[in-house]
Protein backbone atom coordinates (compact mmCIF):
# COMPACT_ATOMS: atom_id res chain seq x y z
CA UNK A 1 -10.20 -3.96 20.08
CA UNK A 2 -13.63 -1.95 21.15
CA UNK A 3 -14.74 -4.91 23.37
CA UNK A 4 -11.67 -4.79 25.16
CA UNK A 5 -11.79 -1.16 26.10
CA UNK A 6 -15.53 -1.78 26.45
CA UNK A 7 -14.34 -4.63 29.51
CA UNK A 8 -12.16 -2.62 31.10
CA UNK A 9 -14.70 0.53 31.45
CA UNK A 10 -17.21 -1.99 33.22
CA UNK A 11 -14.07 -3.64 35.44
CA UNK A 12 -13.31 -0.25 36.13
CA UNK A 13 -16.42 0.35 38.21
CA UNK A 14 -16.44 -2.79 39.55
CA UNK A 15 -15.10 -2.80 43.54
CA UNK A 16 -13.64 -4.88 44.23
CA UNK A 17 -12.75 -6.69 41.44
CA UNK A 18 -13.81 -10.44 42.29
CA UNK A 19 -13.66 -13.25 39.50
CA UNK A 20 -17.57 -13.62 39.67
CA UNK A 21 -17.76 -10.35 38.65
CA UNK A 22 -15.72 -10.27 36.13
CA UNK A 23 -17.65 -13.43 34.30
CA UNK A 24 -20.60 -11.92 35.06
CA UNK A 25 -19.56 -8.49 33.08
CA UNK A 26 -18.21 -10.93 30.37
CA UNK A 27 -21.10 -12.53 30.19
CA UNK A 28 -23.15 -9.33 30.03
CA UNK A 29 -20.95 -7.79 27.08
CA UNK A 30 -21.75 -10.47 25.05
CA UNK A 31 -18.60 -12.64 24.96
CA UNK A 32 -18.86 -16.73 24.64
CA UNK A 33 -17.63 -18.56 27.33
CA UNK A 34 -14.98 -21.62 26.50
CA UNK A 35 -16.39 -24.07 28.84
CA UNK A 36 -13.10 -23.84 31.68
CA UNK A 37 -14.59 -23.59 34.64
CA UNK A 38 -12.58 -22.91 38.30
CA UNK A 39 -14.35 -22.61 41.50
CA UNK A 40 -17.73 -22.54 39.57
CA UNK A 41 -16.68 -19.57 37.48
CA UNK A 42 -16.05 -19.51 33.76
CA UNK A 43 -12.66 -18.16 33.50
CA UNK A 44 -12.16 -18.24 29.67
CA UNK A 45 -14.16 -16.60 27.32
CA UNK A 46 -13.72 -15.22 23.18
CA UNK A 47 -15.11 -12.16 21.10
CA UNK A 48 -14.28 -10.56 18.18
CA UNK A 49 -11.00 -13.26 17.61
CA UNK A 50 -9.73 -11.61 21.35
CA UNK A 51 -9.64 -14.16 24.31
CA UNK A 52 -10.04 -13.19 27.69
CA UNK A 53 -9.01 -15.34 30.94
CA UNK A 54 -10.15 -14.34 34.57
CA UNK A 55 -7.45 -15.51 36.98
CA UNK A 56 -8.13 -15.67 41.02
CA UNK A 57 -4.35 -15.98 42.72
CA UNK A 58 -4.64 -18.05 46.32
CA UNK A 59 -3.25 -14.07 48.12
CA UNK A 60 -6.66 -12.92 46.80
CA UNK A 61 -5.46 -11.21 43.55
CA UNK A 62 -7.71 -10.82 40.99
CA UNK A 63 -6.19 -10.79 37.32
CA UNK A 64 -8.37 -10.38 34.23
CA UNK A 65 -6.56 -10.66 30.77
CA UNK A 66 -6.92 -10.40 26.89
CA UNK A 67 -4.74 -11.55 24.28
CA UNK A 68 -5.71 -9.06 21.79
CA UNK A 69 -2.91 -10.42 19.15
CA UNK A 70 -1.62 -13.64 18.49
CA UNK A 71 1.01 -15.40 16.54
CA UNK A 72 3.00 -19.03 16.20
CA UNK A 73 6.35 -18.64 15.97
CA UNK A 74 8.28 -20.55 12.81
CA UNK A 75 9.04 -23.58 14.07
CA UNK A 76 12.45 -23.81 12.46
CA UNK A 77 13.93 -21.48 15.92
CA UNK A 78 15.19 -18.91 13.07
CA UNK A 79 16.19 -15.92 15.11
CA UNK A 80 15.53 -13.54 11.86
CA UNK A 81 12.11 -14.91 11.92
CA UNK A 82 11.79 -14.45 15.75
CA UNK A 83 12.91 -11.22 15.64
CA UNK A 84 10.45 -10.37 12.80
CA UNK A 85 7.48 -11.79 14.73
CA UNK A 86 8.50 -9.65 17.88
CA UNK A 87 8.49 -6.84 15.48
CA UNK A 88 5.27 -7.41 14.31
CA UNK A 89 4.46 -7.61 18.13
CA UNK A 90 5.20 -4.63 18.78
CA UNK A 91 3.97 -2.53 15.80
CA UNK A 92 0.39 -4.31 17.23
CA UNK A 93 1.74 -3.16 20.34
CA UNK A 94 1.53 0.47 18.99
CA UNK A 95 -1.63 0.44 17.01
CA UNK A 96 -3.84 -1.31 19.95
CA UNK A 97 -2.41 1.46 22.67
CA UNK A 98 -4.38 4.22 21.19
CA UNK A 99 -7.42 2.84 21.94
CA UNK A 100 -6.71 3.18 25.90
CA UNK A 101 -4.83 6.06 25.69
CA UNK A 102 -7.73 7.91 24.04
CA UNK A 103 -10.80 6.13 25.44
CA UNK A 104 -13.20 6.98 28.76
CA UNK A 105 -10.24 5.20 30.72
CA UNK A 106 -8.03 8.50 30.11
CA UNK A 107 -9.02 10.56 33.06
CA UNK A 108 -8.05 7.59 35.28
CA UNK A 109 -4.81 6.77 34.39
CA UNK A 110 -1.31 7.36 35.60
CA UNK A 111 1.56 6.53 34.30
CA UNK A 112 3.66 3.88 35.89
CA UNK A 113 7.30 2.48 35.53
CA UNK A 114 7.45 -1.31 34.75
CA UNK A 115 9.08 -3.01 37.69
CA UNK A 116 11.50 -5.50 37.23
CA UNK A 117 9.84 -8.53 37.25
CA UNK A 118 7.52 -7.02 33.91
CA UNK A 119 10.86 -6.39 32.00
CA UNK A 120 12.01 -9.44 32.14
CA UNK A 121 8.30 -10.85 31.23
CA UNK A 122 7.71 -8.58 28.19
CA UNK A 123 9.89 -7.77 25.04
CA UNK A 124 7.61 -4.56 24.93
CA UNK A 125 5.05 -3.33 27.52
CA UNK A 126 2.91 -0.12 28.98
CA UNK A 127 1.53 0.08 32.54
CA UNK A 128 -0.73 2.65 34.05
CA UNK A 129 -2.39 2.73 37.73
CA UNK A 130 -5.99 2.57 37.30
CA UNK A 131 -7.52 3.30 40.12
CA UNK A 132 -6.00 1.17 42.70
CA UNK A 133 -5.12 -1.29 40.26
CA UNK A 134 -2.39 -2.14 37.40
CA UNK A 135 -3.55 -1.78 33.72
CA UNK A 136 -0.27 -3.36 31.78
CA UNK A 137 -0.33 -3.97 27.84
CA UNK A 138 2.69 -5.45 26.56
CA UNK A 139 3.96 -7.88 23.86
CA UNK A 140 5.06 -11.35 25.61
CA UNK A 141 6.34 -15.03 24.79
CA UNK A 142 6.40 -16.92 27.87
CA UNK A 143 8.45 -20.06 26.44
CA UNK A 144 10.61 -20.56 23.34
CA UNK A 145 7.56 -23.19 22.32
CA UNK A 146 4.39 -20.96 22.77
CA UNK A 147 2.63 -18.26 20.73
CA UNK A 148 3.83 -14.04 20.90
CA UNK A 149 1.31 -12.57 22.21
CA UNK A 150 -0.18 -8.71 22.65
CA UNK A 151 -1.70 -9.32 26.13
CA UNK A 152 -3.60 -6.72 28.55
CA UNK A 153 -4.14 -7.26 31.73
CA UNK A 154 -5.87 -5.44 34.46
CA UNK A 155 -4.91 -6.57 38.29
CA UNK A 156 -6.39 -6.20 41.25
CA UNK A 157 -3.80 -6.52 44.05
CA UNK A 158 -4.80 -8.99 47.13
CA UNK A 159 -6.76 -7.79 50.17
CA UNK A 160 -4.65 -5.81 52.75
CA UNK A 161 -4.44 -8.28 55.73
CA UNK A 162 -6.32 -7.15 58.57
């Protein structure tokens, strides 16, 4: 979980946050790029088991995310075993938070309330303000089919129109 913290203290300093910047701090910490290139920059790289994606919205938003836990879901639908998994989700949930709460990061976060949109995207989540940006780390499943997932994500908002 160390080279996740370790991003998101070079991201920090990094204004504004572009997608070229962020690949180039990935690159720079040491993490392997997956070969999925957009607009000439790698946008998905591993470390450590952790993946990390670099998303550029069309508004000019700038996300750059890590799934820093990851598991399948039983493929029978059980709802005990769903349940269970989100469980697990969130106990991972619990033990990765710590390392933000208590790392350089500290001093520049504050505290923010999920908005509405994030509680209906995560079973469990955190979000701070980080400068002028949105740290979130939360547990998610984005479709009945797909993985739960311990995600973090810091966002840049778009560019105030001139």
């Amino acid at each position: 979980m160390a080279a996740v913290t370790a991003m998101l203290e070079e991201l920090r300093d990094m204004v504004p946050l572009t997608a070229e910047g962020a690949a180039g701090r990935f690159a720079v910490q040491e993490w392997t790029p997956e070969g999925k290139s957009r607009d000439g920059v790698e946008t998905s790289w591993h470390k450590d088991g952790i993946r990390g994606w670099i998303q550029k919205f069309r508004s000019g938003a700038v996300r750059v995310s890590f799934a820093v836990w990851i598991r399948d879901v039983d493929e029978s639908g059980c709802f005990d075993a769903l349940d269970a998994v989100y469980e697990q989700g969130e106990q991972a949930l619990a033990t990765f938070l710590p390392g933000i709460e208590h790392s350089p990061l500290t001093g520049h976060l504050a505290e923010a309330e999920l908005t509405a949109t994030d509680k209906d995207e995560f079973i469990a989540a955190r979000e701070w303000t980080l400068d002028e940006r949105v740290l979130t780390a939360g547990v998610v499943q984005q479709d009945t089919d797909l993985p739960v997932m311990v995600v973090v994500a810091l966002e840049e908002p778009a560019p105030a129109s001139a």
